[in-house]
Structures are given as C-alpha cells and as structure tokens.
PDB file of N, CA and C in Angstrom:
ATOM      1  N   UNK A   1     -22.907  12.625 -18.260  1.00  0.00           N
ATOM      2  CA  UNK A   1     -22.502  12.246 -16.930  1.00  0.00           C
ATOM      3  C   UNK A   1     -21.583  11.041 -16.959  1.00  0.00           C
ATOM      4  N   UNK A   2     -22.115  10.089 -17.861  1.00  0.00           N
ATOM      5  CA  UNK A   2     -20.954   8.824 -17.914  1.00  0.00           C
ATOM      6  C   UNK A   2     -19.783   9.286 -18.353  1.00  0.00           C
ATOM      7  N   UNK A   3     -19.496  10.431 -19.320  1.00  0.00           N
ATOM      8  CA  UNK A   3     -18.181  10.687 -19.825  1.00  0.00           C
ATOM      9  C   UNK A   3     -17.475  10.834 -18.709  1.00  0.00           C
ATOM     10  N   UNK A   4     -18.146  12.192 -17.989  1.00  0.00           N
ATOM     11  CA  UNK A   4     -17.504  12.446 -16.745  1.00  0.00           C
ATOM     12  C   UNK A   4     -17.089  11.348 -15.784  1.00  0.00           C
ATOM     13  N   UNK A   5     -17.645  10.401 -15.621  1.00  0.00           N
ATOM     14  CA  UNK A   5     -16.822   9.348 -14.955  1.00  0.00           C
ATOM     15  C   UNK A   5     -15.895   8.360 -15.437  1.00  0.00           C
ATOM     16  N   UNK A   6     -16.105   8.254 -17.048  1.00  0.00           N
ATOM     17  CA  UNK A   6     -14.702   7.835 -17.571  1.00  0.00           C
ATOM     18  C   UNK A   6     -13.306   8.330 -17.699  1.00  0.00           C
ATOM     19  N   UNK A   7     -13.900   9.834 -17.259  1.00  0.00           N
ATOM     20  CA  UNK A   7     -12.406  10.262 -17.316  1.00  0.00           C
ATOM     21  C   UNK A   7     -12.181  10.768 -16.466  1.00  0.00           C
ATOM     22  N   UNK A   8     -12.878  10.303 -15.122  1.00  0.00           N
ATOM     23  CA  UNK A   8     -11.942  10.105 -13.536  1.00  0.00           C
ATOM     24  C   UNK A   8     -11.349   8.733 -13.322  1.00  0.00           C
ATOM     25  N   UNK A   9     -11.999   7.777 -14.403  1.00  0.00           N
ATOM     26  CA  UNK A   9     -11.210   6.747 -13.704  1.00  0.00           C
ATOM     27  C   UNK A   9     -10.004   6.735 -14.841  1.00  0.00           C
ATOM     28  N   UNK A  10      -9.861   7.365 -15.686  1.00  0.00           N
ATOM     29  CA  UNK A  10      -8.827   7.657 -16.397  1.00  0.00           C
ATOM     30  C   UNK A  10      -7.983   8.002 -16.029  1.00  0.00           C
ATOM     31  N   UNK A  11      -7.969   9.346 -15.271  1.00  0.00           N
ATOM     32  CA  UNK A  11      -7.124  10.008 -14.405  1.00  0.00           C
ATOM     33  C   UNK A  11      -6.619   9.140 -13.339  1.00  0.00           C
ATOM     34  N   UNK A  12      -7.715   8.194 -12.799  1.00  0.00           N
ATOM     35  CA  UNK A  12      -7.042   7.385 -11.928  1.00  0.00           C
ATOM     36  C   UNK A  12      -6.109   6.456 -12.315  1.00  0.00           C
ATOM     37  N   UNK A  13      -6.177   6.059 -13.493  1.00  0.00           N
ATOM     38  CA  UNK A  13      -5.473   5.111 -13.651  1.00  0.00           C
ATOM     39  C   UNK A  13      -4.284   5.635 -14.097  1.00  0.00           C
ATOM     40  N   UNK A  14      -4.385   6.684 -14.910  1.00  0.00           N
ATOM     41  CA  UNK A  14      -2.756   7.230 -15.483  1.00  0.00           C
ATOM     42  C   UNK A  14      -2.143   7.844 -13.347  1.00  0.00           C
ATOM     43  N   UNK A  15      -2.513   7.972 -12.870  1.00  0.00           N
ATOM     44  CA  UNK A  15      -2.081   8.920 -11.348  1.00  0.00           C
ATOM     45  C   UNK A  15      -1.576   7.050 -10.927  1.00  0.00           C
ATOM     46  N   UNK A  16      -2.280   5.887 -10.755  1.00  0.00           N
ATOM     47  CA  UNK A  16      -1.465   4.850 -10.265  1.00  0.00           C
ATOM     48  C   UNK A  16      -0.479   4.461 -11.093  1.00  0.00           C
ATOM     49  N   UNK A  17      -0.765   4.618 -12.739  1.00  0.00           N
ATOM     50  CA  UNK A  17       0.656   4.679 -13.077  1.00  0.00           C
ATOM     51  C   UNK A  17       2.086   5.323 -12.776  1.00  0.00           C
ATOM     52  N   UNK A  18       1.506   6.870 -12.988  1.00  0.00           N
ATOM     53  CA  UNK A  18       2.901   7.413 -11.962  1.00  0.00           C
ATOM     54  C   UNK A  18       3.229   7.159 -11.282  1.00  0.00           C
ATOM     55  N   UNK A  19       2.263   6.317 -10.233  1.00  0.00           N
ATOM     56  CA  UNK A  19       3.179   6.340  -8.520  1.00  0.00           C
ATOM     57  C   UNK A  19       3.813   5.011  -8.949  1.00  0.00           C
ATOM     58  N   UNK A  20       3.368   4.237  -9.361  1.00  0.00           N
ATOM     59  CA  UNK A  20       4.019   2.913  -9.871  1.00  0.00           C
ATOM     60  C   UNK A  20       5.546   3.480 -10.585  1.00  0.00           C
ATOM     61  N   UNK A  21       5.686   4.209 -11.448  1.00  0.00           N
ATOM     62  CA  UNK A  21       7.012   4.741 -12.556  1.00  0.00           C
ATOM     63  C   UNK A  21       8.192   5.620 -11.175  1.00  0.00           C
ATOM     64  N   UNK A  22       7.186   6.034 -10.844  1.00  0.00           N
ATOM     65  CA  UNK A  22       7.772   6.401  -9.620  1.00  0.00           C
ATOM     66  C   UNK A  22       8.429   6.332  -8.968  1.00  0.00           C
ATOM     67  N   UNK A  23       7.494   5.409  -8.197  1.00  0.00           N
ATOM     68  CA  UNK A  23       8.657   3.996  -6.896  1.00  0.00           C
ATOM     69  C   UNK A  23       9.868   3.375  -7.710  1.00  0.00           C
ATOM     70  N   UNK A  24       9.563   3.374  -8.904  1.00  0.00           N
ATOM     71  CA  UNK A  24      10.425   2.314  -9.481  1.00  0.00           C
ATOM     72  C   UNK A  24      11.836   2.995  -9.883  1.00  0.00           C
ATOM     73  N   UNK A  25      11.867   4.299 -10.482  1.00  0.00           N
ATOM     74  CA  UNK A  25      13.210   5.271 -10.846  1.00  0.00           C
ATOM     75  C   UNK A  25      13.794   4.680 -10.008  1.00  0.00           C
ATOM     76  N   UNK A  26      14.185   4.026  -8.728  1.00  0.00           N
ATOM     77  CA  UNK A  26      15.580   4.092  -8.169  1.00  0.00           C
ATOM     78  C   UNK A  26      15.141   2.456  -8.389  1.00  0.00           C
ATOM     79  N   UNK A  27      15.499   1.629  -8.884  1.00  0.00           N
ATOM     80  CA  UNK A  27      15.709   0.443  -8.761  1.00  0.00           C
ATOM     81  C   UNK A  27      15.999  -0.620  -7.743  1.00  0.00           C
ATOM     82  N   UNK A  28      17.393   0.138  -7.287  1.00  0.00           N
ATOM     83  CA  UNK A  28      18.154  -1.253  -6.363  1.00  0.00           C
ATOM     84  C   UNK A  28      17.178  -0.370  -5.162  1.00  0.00           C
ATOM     85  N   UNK A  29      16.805   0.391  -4.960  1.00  0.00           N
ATOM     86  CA  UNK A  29      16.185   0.862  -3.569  1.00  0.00           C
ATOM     87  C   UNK A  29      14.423   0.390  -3.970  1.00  0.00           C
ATOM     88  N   UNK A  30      14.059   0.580  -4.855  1.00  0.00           N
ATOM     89  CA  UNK A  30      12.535  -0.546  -4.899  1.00  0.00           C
ATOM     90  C   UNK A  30      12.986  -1.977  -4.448  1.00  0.00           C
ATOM     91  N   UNK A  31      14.181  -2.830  -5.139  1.00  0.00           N
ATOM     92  CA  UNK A  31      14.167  -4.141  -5.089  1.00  0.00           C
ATOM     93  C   UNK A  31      14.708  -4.277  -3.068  1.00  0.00           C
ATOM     94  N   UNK A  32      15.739  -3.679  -3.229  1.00  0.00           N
ATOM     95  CA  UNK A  32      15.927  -3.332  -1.915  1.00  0.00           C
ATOM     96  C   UNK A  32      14.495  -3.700  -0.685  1.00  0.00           C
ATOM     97  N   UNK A  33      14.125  -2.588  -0.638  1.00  0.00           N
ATOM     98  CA  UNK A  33      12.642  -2.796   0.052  1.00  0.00           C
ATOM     99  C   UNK A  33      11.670  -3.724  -0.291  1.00  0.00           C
ATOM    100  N   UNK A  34      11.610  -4.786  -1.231  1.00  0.00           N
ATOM    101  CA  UNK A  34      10.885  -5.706  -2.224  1.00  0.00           C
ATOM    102  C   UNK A  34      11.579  -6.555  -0.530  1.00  0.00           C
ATOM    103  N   UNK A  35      13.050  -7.196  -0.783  1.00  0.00           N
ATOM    104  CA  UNK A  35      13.826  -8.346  -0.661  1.00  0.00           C
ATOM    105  C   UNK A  35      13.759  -7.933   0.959  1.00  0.00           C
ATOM    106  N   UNK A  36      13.955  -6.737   1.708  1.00  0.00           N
ATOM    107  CA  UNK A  36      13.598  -6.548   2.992  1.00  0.00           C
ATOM    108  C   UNK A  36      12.474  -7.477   3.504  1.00  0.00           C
ATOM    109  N   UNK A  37      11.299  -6.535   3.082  1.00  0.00           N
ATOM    110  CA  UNK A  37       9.768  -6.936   3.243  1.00  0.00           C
ATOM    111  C   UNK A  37       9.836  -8.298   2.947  1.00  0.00           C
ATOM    112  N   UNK A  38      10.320  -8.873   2.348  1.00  0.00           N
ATOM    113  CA  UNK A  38       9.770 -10.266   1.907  1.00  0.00           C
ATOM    114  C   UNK A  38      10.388 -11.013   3.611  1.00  0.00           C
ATOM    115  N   UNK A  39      11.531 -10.666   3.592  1.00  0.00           N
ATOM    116  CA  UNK A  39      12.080 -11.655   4.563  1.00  0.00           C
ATOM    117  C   UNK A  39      12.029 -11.062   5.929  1.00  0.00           C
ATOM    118  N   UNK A  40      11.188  -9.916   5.808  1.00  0.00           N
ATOM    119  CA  UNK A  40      11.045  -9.149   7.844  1.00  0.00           C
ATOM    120  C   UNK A  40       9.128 -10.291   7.605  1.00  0.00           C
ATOM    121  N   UNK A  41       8.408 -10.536   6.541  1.00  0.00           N
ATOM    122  CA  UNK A  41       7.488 -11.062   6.462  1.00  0.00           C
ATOM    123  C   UNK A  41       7.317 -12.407   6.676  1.00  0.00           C
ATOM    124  N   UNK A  42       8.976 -13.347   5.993  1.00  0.00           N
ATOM    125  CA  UNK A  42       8.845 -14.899   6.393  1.00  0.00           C
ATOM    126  C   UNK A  42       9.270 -14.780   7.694  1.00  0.00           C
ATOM    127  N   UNK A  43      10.163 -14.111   8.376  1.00  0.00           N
ATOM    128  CA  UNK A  43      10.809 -14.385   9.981  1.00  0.00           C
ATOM    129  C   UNK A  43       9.055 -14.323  10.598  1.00  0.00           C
ATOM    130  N   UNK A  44       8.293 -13.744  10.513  1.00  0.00           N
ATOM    131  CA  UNK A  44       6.794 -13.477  10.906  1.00  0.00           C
ATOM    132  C   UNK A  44       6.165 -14.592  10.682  1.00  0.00           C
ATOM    133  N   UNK A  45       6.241 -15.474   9.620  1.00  0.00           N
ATOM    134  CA  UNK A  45       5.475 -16.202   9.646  1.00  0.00           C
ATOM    135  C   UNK A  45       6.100 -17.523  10.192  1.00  0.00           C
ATOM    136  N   UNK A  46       8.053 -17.380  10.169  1.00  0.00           N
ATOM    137  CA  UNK A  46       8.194 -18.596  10.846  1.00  0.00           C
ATOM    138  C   UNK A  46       8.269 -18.092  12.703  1.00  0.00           C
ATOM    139  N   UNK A  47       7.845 -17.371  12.631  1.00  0.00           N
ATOM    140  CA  UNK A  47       8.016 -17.055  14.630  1.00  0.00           C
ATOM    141  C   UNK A  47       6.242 -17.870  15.111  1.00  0.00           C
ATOM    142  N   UNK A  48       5.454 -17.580  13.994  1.00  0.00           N
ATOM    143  CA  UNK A  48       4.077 -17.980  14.104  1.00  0.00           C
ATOM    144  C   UNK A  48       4.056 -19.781  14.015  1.00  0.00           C
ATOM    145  N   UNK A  49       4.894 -20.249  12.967  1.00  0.00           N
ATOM    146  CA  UNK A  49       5.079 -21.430  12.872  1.00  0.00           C
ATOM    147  C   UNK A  49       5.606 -22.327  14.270  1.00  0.00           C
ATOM    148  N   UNK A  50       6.136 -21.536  14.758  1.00  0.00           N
ATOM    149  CA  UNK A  50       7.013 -22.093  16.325  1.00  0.00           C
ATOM    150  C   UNK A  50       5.755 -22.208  17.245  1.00  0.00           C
ATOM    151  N   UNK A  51       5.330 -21.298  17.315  1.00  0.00           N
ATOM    152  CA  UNK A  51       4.311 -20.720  18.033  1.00  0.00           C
ATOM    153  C   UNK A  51       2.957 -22.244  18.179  1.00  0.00           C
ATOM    154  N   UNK A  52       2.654 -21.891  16.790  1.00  0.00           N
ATOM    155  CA  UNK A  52       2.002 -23.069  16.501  1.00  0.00           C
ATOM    156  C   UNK A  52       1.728 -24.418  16.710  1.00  0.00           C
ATOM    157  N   UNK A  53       3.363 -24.468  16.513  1.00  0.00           N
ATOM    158  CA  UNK A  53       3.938 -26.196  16.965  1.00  0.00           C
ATOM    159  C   UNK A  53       4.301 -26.396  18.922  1.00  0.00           C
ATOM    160  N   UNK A  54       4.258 -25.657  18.963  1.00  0.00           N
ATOM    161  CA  UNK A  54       4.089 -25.793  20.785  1.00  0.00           C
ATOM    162  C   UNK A  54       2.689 -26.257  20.857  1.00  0.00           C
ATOM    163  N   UNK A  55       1.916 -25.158  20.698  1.00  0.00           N
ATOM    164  CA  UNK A  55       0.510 -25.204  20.822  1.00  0.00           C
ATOM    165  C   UNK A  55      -0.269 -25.065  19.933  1.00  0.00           C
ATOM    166  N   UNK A  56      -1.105 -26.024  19.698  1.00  0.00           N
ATOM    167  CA  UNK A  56      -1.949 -26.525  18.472  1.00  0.00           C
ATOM    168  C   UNK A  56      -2.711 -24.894  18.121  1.00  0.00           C
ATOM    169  N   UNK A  57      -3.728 -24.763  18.848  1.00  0.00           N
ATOM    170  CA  UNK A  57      -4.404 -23.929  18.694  1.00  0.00           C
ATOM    171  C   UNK A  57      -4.368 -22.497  19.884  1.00  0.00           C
ATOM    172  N   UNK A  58      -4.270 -21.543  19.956  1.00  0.00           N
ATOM    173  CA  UNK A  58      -4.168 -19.709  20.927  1.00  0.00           C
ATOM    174  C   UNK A  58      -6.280 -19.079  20.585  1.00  0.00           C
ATOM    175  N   UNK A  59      -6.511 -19.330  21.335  1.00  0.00           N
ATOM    176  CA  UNK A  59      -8.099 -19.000  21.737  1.00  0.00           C
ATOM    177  C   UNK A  59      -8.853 -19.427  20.719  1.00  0.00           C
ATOM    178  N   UNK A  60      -8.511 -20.514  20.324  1.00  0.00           N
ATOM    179  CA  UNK A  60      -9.816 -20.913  19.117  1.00  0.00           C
ATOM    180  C   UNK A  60      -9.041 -20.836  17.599  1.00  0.00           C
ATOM    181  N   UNK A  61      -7.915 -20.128  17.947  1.00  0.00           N
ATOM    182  CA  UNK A  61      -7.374 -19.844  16.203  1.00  0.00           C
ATOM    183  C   UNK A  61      -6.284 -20.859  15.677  1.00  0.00           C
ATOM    184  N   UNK A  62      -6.208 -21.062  14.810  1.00  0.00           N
ATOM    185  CA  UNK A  62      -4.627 -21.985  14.059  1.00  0.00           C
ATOM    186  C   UNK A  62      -4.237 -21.323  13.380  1.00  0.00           C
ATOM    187  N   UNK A  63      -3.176 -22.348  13.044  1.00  0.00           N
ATOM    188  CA  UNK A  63      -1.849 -20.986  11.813  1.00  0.00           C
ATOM    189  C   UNK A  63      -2.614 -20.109  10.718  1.00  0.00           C
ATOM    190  N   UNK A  64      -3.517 -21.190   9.857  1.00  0.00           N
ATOM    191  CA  UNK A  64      -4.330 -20.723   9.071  1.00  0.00           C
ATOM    192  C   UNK A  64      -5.089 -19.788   9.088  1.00  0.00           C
ATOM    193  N   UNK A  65      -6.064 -19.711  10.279  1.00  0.00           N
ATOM    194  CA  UNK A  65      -7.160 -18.330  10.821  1.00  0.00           C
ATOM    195  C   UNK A  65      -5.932 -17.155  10.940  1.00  0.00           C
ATOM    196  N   UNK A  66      -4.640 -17.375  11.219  1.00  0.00           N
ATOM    197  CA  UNK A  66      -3.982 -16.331  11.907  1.00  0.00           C
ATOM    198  C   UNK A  66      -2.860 -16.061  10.976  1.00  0.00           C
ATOM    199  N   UNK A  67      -2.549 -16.782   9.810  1.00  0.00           N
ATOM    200  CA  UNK A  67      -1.904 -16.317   8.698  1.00  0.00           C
ATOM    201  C   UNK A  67      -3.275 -15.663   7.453  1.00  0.00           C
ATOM    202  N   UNK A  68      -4.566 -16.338   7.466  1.00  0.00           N
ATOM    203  CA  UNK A  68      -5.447 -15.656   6.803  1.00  0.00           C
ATOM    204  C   UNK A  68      -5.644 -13.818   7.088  1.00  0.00           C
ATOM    205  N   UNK A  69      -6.044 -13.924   8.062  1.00  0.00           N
ATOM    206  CA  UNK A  69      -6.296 -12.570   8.891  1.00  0.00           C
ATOM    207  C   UNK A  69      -4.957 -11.505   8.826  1.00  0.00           C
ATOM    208  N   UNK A  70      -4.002 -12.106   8.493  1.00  0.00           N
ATOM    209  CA  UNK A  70      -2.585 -11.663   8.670  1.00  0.00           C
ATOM    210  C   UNK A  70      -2.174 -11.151   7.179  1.00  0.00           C
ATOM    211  N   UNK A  71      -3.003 -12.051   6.136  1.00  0.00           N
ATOM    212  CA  UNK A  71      -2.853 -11.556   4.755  1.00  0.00           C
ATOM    213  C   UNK A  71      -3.454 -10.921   4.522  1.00  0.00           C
ATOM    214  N   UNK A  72      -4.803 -10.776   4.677  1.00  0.00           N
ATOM    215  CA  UNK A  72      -5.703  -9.471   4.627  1.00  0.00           C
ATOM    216  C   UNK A  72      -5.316  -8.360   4.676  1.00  0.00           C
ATOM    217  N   UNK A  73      -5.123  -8.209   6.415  1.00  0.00           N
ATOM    218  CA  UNK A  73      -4.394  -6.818   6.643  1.00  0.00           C
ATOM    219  C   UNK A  73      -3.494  -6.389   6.059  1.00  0.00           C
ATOM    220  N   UNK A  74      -2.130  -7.291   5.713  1.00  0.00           N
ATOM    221  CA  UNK A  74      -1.027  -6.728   4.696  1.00  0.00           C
ATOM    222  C   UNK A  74      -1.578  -6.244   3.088  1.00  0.00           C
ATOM    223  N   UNK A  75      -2.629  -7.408   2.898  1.00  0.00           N
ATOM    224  CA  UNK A  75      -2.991  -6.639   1.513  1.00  0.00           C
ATOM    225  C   UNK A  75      -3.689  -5.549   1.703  1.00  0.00           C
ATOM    226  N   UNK A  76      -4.522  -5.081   2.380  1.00  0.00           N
ATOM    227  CA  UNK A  76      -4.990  -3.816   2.421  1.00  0.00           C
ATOM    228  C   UNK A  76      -4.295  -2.879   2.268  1.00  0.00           C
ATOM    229  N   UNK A  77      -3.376  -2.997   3.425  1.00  0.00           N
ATOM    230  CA  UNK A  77      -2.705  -2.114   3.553  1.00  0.00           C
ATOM    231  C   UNK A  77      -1.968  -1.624   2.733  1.00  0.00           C
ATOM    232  N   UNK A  78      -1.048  -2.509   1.884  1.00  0.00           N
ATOM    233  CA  UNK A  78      -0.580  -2.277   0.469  1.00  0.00           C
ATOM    234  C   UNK A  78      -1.138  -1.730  -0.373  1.00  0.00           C
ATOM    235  N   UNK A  79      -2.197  -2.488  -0.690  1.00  0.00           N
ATOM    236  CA  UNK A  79      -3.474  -2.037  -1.747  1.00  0.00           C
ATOM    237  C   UNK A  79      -3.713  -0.326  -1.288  1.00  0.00           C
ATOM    238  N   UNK A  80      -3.768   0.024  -0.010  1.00  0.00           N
ATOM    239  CA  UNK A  80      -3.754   1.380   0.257  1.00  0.00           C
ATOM    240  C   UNK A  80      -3.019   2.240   0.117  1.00  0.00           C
ATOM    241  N   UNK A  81      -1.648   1.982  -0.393  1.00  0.00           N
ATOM    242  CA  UNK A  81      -0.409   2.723  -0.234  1.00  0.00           C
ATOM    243  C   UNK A  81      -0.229   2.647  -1.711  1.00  0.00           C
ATOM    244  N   UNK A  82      -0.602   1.995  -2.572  1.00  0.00           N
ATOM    245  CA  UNK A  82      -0.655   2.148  -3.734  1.00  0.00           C
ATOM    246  C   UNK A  82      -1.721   2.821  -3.992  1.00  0.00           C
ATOM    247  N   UNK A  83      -2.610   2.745  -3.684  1.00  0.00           N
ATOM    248  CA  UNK A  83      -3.809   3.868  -4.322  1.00  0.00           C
ATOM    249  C   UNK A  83      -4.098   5.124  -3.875  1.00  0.00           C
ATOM    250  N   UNK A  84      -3.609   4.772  -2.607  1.00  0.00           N
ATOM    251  CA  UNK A  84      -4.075   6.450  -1.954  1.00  0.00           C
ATOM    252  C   UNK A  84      -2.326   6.886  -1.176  1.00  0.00           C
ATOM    253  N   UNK A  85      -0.706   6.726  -2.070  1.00  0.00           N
ATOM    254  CA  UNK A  85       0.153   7.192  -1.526  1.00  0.00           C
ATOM    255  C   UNK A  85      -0.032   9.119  -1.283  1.00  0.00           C
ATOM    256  N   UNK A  86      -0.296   9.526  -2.073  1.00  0.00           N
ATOM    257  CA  UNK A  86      -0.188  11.065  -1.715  1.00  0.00           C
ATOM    258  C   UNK A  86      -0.947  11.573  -0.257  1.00  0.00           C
ATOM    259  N   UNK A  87      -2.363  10.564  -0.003  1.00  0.00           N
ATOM    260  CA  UNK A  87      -3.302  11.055   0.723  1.00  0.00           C
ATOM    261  C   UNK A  87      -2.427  10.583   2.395  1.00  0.00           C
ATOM    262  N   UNK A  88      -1.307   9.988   2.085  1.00  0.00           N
ATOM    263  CA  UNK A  88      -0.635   9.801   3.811  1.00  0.00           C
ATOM    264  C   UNK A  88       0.090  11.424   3.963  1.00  0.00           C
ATOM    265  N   UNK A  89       0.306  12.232   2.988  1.00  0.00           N
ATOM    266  CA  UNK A  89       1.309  13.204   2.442  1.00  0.00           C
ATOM    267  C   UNK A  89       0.640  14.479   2.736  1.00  0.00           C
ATOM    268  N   UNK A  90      -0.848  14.408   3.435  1.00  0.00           N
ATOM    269  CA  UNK A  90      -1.334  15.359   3.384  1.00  0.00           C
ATOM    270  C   UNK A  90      -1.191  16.209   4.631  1.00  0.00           C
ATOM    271  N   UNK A  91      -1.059  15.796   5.804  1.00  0.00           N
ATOM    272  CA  UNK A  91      -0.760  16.455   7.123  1.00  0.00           C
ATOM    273  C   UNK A  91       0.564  17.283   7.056  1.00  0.00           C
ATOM    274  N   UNK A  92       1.551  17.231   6.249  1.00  0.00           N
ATOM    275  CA  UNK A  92       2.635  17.291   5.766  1.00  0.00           C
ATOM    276  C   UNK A  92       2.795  18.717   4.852  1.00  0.00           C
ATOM    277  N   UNK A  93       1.868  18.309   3.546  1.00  0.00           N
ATOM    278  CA  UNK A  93       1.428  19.286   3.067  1.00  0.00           C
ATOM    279  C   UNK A  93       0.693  20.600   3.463  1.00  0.00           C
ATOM    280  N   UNK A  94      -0.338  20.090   4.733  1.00  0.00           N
ATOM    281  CA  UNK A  94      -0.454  21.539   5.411  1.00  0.00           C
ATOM    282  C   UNK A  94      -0.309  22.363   5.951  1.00  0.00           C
ATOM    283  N   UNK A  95       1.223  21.593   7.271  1.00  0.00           N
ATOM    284  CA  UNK A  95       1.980  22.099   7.839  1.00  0.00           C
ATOM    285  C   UNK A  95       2.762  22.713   7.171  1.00  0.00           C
ATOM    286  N   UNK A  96       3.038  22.552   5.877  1.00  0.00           N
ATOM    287  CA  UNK A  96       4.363  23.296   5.527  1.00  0.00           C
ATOM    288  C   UNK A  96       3.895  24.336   4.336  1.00  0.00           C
ATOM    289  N   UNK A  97       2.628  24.497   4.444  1.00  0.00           N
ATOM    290  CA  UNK A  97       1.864  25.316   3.013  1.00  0.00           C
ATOM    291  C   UNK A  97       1.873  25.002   1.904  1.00  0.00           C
ATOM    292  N   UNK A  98       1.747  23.666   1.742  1.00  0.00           N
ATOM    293  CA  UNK A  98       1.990  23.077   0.140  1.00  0.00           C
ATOM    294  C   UNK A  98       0.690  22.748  -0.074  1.00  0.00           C
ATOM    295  N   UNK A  99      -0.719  22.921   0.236  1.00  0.00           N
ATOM    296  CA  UNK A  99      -1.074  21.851  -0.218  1.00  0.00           C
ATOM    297  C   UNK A  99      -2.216  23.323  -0.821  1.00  0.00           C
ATOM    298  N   UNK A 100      -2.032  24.181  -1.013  1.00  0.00           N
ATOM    299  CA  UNK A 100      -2.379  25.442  -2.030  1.00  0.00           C
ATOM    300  C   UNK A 100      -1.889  25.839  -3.209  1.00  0.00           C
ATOM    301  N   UNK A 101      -0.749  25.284  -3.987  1.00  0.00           N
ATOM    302  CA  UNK A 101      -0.517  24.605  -4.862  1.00  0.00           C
ATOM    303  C   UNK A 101      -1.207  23.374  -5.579  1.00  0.00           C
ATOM    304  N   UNK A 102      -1.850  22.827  -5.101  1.00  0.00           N
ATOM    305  CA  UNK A 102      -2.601  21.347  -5.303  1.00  0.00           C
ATOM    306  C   UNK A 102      -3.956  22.353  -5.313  1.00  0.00           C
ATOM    307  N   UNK A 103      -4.676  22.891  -4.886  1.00  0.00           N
ATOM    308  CA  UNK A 103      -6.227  23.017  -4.937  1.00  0.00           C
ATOM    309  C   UNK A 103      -6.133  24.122  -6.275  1.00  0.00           C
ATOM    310  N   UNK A 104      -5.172  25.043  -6.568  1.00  0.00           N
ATOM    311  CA  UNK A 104      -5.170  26.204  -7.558  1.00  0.00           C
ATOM    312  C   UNK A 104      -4.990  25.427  -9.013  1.00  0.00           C
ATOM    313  N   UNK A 105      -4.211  24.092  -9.221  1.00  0.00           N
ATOM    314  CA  UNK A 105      -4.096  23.398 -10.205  1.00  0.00           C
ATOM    315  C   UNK A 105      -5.729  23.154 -10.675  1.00  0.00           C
ATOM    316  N   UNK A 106      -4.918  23.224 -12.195  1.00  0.00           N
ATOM    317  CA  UNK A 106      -6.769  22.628 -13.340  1.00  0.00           C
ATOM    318  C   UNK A 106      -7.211  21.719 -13.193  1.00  0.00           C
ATOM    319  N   UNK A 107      -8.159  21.205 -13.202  1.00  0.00           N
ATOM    320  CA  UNK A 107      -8.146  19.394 -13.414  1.00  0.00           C
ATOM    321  C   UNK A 107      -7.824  18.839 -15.040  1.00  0.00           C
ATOM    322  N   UNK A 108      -6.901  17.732 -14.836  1.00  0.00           N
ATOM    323  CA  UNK A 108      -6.515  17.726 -16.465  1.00  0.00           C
ATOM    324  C   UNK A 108      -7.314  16.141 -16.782  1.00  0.00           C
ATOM    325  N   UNK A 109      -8.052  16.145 -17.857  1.00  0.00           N
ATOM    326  CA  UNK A 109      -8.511  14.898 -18.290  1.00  0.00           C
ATOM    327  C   UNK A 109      -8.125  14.813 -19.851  1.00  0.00           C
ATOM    328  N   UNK A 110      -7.912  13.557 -19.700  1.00  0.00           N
ATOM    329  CA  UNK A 110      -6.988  12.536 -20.637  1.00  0.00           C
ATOM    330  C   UNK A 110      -7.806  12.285 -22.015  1.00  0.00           C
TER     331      UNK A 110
END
C-alpha cells in the first residue's frame, strides 16, 4: 500500500514538472506575464497605501491586516493554478468531448 502511494506522489511531482516546462516554452510570454502581474500587483498595493494614509485604520483593519489577507489569497490562488492547472480545463473538456480521451488512458507510474 505504501508503494502505491509513492508512486502517486511521483506522478505528482513529474505532472507539476510538466506544467512548470510548460508555461515556460514560450519565454518572453512567461516573463511577460511575470513583469505584468508584478506591477498590476504594486499599483494594488500602492492604491492601498493612499488609502491608508488618509485614514489610519477602514473597520478595525490597517495596511498590514489588509496586505496580510491580500497575500494569502494571491498565494492560494497561485499555489492552485500550479497544482491543479488542468482541473480549471475541465468544463471545457466536456463540452467539447475531450475529456474521454483522459479516462481511456493507462495510469503510468514512474
């Protein structure tokens, strides 16, 4: 039984490698979206900074509670799109009959 779970997380880990090798084949369009995100993310945190400096504190919270809470969610969310990219792909896949191809495949362990 333990084998069997070493070599799902095997599989998992070679499957986040691909999506990682992946994203990356086009380069200037990864860095691209890297250098976007970074700076649609500081205009966010300096609109919050303004915000701030008017008024100390918005119902109990400061920059901190509201840049904390603000990193969370972005990391999740990331953290989700890296681990589970195919599983946004799936509504997609059923509308268009693809995703019967995917269940007829073997399972391959490493």
């Amino acid at each position: 039984m333990l084998t069997a779970a070493k070599q799902q997380i095997r599989v998992m880990i070679l499957s986040l490698r691909y999506n990682i090798i992946r994203e990356m084949t086009n380069r200037v369009t990864f860095l691209t979206n890297v250098i976007f995100m970074a700076l649609n993310n500081s205009t966010f945190i300096i609109q919050w900074m303004i915000i701030f400096n008017i008024k100390s504190d918005i119902g109990g919270y400061g920059l901190n509670d509201v840049l904390g809470l603000w990193g969370i969610a972005a990391s999740t969310y990331g953290l989700s799109h890296i681990l589970f990219q195919k599983a946004y792909e799936i509504p997609d896949l059923i509308i268009n009959g693809k995703l019967d191809s995917y269940l007829v495949q073997p399972k391959m362990y490493y």
